[in-house]
PDB file of N, CA and C in Angstrom:
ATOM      1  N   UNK A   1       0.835  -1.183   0.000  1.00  0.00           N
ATOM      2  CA  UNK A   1       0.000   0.000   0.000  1.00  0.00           C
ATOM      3  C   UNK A   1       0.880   1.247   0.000  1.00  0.00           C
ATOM      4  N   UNK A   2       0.327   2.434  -0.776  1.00  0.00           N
ATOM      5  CA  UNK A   2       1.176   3.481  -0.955  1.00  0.00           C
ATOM      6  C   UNK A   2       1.114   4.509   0.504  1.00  0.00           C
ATOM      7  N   UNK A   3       2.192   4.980   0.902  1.00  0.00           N
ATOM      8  CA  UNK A   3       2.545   5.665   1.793  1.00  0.00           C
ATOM      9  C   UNK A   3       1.341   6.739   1.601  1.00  0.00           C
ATOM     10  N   UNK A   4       0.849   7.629   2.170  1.00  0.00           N
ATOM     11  CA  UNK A   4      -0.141   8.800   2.154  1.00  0.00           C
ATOM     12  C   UNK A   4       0.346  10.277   2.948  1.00  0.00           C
ATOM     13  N   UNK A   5       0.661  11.606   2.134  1.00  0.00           N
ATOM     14  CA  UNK A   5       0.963  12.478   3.129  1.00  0.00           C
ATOM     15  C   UNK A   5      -0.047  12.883   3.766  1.00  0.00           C
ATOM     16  N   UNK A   6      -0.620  12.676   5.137  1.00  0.00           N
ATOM     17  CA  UNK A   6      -1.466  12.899   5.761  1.00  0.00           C
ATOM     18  C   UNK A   6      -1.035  14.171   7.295  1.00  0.00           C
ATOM     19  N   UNK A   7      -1.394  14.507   7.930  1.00  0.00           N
ATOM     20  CA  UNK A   7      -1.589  15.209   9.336  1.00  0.00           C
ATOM     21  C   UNK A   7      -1.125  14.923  10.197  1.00  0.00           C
ATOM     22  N   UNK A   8       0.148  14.474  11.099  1.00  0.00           N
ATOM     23  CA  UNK A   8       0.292  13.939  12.047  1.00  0.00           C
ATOM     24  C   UNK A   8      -0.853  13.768  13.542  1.00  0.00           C
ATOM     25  N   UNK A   9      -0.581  12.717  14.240  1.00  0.00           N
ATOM     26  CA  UNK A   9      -1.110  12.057  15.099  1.00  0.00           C
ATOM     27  C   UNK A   9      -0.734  13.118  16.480  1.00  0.00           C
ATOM     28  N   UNK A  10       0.681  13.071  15.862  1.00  0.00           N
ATOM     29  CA  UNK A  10       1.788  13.919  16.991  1.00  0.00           C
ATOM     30  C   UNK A  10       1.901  15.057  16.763  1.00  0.00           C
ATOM     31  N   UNK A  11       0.570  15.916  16.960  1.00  0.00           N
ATOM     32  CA  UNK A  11       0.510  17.812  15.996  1.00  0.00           C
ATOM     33  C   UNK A  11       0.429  18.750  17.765  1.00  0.00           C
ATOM     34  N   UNK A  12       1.454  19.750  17.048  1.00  0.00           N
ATOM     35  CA  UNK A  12       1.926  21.294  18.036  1.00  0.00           C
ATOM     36  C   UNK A  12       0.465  21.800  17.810  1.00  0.00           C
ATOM     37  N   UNK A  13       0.869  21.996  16.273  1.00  0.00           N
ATOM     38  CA  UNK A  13      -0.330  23.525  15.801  1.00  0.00           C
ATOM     39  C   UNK A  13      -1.886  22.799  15.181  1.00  0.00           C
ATOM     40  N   UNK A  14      -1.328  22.099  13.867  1.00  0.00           N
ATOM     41  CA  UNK A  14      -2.333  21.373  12.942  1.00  0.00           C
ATOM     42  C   UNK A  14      -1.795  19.960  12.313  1.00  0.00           C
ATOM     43  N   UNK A  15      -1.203  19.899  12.747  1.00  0.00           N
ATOM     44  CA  UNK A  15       0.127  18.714  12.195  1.00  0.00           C
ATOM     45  C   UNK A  15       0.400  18.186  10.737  1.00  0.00           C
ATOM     46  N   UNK A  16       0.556  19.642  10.366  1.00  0.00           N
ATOM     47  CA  UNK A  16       1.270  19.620   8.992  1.00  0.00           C
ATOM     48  C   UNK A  16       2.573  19.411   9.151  1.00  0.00           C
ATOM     49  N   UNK A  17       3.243  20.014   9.852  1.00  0.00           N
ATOM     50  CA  UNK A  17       4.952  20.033   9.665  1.00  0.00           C
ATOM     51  C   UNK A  17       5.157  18.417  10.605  1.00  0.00           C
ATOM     52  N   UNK A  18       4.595  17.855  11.272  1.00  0.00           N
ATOM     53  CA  UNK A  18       4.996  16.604  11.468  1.00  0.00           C
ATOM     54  C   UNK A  18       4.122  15.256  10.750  1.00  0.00           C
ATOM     55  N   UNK A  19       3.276  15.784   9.916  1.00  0.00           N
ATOM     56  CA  UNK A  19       2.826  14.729   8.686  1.00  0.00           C
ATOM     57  C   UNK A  19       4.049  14.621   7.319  1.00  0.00           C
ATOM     58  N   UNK A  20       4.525  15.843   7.413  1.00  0.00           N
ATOM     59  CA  UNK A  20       5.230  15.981   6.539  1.00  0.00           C
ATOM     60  C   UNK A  20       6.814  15.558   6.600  1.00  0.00           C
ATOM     61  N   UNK A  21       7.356  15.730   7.735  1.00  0.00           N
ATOM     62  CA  UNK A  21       8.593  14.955   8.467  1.00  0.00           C
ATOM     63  C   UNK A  21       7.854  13.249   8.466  1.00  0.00           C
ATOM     64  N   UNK A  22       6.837  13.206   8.609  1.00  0.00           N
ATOM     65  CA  UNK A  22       6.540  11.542   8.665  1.00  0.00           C
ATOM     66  C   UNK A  22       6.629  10.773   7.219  1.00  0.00           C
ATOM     67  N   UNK A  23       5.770  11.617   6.227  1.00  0.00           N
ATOM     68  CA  UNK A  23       5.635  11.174   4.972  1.00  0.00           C
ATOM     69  C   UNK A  23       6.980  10.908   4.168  1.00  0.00           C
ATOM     70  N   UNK A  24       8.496  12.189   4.691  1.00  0.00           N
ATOM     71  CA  UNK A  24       9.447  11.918   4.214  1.00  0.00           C
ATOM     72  C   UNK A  24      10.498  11.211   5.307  1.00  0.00           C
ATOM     73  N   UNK A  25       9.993  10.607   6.475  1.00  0.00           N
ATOM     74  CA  UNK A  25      10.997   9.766   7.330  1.00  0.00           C
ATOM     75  C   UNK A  25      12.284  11.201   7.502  1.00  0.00           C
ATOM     76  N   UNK A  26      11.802  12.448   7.683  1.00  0.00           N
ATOM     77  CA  UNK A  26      12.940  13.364   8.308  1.00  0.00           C
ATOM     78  C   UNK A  26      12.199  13.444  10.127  1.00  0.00           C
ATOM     79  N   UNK A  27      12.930  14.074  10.882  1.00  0.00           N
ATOM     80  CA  UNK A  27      13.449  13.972  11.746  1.00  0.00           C
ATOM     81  C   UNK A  27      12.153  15.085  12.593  1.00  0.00           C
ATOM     82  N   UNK A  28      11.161  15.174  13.070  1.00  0.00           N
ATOM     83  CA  UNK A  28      10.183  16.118  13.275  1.00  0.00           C
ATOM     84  C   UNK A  28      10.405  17.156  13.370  1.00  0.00           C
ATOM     85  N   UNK A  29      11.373  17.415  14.724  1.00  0.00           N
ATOM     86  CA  UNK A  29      11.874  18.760  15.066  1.00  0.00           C
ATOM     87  C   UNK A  29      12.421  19.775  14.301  1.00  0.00           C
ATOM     88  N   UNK A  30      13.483  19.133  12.981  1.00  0.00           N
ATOM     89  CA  UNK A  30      14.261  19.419  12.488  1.00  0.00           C
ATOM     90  C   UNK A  30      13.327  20.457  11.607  1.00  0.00           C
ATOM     91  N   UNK A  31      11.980  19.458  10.653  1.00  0.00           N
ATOM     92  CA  UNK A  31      11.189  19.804  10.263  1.00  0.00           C
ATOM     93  C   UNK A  31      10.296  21.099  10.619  1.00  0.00           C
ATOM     94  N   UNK A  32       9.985  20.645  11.979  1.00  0.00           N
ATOM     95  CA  UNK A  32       8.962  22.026  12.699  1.00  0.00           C
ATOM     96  C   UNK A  32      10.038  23.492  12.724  1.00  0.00           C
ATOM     97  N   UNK A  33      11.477  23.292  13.287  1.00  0.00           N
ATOM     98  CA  UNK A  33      11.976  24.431  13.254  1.00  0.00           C
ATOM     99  C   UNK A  33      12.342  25.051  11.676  1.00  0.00           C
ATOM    100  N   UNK A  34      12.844  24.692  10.738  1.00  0.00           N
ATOM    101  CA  UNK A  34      13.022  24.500   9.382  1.00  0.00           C
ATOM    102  C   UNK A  34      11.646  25.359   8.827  1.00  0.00           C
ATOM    103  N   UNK A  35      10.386  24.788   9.464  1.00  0.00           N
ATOM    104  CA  UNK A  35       9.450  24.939   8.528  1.00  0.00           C
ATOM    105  C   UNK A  35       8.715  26.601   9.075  1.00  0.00           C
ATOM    106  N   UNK A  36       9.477  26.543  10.600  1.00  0.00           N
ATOM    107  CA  UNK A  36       8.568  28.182  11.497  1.00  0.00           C
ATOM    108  C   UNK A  36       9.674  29.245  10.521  1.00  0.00           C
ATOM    109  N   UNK A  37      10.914  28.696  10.912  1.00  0.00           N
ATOM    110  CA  UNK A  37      11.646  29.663   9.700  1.00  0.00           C
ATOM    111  C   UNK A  37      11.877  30.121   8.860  1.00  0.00           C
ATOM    112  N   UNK A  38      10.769  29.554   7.644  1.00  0.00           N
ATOM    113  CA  UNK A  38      10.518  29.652   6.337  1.00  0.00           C
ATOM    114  C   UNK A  38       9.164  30.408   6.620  1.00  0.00           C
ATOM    115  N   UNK A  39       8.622  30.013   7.201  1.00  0.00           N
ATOM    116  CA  UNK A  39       6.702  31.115   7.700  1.00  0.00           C
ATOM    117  C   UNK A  39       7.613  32.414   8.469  1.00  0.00           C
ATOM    118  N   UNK A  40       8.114  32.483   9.026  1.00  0.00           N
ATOM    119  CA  UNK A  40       8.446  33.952   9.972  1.00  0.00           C
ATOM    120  C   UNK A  40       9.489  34.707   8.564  1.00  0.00           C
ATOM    121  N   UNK A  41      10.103  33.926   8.036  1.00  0.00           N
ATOM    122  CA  UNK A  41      11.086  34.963   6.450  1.00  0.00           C
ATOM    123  C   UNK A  41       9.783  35.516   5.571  1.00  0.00           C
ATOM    124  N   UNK A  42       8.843  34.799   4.984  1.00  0.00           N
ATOM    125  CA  UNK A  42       7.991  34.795   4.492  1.00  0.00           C
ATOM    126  C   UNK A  42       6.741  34.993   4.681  1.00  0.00           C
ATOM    127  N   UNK A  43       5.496  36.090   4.360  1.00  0.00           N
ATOM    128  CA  UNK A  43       4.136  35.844   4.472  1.00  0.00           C
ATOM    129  C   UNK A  43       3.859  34.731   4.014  1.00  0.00           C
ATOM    130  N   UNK A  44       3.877  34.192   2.756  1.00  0.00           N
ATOM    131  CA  UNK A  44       3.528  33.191   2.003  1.00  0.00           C
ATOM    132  C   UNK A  44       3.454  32.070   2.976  1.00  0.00           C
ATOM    133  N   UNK A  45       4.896  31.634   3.594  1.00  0.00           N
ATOM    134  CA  UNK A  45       4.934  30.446   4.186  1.00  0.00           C
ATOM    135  C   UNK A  45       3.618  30.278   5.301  1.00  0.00           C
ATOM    136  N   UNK A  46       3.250  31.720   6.064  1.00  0.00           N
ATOM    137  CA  UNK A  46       1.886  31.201   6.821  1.00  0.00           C
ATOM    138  C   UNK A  46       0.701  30.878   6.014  1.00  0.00           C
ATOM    139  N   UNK A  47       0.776  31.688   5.008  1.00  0.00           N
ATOM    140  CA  UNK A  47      -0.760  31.195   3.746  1.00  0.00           C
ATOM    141  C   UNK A  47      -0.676  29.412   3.453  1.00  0.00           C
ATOM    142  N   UNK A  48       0.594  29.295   3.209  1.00  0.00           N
ATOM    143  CA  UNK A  48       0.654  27.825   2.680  1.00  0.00           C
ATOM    144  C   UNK A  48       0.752  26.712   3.642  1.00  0.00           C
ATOM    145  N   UNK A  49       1.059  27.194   5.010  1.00  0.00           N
ATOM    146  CA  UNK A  49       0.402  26.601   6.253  1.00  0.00           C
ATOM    147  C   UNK A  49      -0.605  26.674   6.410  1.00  0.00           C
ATOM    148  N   UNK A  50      -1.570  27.366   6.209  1.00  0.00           N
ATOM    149  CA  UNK A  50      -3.088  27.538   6.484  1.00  0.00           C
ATOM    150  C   UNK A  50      -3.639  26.402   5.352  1.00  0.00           C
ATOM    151  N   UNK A  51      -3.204  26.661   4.192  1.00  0.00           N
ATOM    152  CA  UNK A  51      -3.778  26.066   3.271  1.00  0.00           C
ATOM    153  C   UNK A  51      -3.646  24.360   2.912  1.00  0.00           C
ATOM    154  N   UNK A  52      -2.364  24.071   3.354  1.00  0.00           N
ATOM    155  CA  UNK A  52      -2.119  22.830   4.018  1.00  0.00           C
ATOM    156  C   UNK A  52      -2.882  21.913   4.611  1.00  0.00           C
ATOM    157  N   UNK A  53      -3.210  22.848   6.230  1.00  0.00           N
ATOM    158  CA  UNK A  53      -3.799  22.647   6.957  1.00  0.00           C
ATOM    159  C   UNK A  53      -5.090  22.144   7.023  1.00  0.00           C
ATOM    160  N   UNK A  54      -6.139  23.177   5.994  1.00  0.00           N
ATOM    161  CA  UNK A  54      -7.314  22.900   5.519  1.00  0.00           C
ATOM    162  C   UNK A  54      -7.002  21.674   4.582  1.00  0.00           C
ATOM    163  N   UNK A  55      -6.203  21.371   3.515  1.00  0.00           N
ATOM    164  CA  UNK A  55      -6.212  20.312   2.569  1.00  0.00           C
ATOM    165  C   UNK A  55      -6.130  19.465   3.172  1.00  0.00           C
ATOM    166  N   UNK A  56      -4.929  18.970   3.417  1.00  0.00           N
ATOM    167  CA  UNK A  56      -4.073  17.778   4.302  1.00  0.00           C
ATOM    168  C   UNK A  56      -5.453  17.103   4.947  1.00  0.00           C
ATOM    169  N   UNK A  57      -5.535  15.567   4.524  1.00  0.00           N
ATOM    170  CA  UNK A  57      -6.423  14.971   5.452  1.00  0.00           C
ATOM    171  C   UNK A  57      -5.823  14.583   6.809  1.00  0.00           C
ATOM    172  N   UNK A  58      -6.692  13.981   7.664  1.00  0.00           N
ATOM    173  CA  UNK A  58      -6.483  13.382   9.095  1.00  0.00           C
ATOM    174  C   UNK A  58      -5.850  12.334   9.010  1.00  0.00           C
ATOM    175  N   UNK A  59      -5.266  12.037   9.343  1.00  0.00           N
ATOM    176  CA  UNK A  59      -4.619  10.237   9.623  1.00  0.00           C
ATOM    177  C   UNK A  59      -5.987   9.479  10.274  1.00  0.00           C
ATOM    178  N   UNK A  60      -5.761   8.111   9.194  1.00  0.00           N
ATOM    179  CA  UNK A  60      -6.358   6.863   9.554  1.00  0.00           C
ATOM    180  C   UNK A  60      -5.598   6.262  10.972  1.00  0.00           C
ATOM    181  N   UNK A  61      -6.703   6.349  11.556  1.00  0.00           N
ATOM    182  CA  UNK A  61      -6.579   5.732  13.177  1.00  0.00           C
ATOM    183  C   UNK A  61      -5.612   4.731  13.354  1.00  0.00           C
ATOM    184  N   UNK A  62      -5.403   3.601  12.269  1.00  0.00           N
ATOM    185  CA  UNK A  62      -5.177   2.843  12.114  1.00  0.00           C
ATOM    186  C   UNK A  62      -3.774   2.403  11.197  1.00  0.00           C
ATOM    187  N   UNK A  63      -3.509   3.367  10.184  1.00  0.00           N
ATOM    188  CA  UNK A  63      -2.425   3.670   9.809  1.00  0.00           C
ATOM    189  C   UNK A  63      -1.139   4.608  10.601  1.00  0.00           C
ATOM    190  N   UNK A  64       0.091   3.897  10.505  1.00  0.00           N
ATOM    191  CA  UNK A  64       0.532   4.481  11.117  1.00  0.00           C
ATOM    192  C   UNK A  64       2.343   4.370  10.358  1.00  0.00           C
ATOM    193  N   UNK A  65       3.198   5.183  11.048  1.00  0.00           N
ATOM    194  CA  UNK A  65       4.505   5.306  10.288  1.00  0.00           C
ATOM    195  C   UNK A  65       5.867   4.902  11.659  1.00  0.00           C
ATOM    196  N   UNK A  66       6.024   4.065  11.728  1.00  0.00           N
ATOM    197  CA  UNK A  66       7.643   3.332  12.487  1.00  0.00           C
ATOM    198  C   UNK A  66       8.392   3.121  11.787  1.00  0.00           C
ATOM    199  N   UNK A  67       9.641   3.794  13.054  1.00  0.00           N
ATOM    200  CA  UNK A  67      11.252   3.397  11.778  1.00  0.00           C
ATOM    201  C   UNK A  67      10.938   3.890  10.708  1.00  0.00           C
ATOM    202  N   UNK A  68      10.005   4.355  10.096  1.00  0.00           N
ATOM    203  CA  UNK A  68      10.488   4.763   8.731  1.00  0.00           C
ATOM    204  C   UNK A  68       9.259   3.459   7.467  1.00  0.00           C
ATOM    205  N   UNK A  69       8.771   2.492   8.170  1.00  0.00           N
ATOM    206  CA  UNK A  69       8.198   1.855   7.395  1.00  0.00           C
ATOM    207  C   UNK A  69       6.528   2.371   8.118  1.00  0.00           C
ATOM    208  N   UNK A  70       5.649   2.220   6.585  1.00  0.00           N
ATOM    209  CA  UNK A  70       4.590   2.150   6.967  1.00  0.00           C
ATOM    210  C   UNK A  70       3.747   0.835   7.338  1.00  0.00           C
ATOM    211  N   UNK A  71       2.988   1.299   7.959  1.00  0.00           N
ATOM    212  CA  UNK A  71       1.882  -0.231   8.794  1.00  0.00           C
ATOM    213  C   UNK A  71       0.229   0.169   8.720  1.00  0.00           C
ATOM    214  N   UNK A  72      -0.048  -0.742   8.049  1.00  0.00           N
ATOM    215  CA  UNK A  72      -1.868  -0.417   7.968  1.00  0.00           C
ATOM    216  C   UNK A  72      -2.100  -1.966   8.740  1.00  0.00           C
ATOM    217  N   UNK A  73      -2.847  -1.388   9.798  1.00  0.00           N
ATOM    218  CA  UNK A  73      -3.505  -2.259  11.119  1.00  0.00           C
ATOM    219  C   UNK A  73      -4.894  -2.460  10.544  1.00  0.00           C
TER     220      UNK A  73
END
């Protein structure tokens, strides 16, 4: 089954920036700080967080991402 970029489970704000560290197996934090720093240089970057936010579906309860491999329960 194909991997899905979805919303994290494990969300600060809306859990875009840790769906997105999940979908590419990077490192969360690395991601969340990386990604506030690109929104605070940029207006854009908060629009395209918002817009994310609204797109990006929820994670399946049941799907989930370890180590780096995905698992559908």
């Amino acid at each position: 089954m194909r991997k899905r970029l979805t919303k994290s489970h494990n969300k600060i704000v809306a859990g875009v920036f840790g769906g997105i560290a999940e979908y590419f197996n990077w490192d969360k934090a690395w991601t969340r700080i990386c990604g506030c720093a690109l929104m605070l240089v940029s207006g854009w970057g908060i629009i395209l967080y918002i817009v994310a936010a609204i797109v990006m579906p929820e994670a399946n309860h049941h799907t989930h991402v370890t180590d780096g491999e995905f698992h559908q329960s």
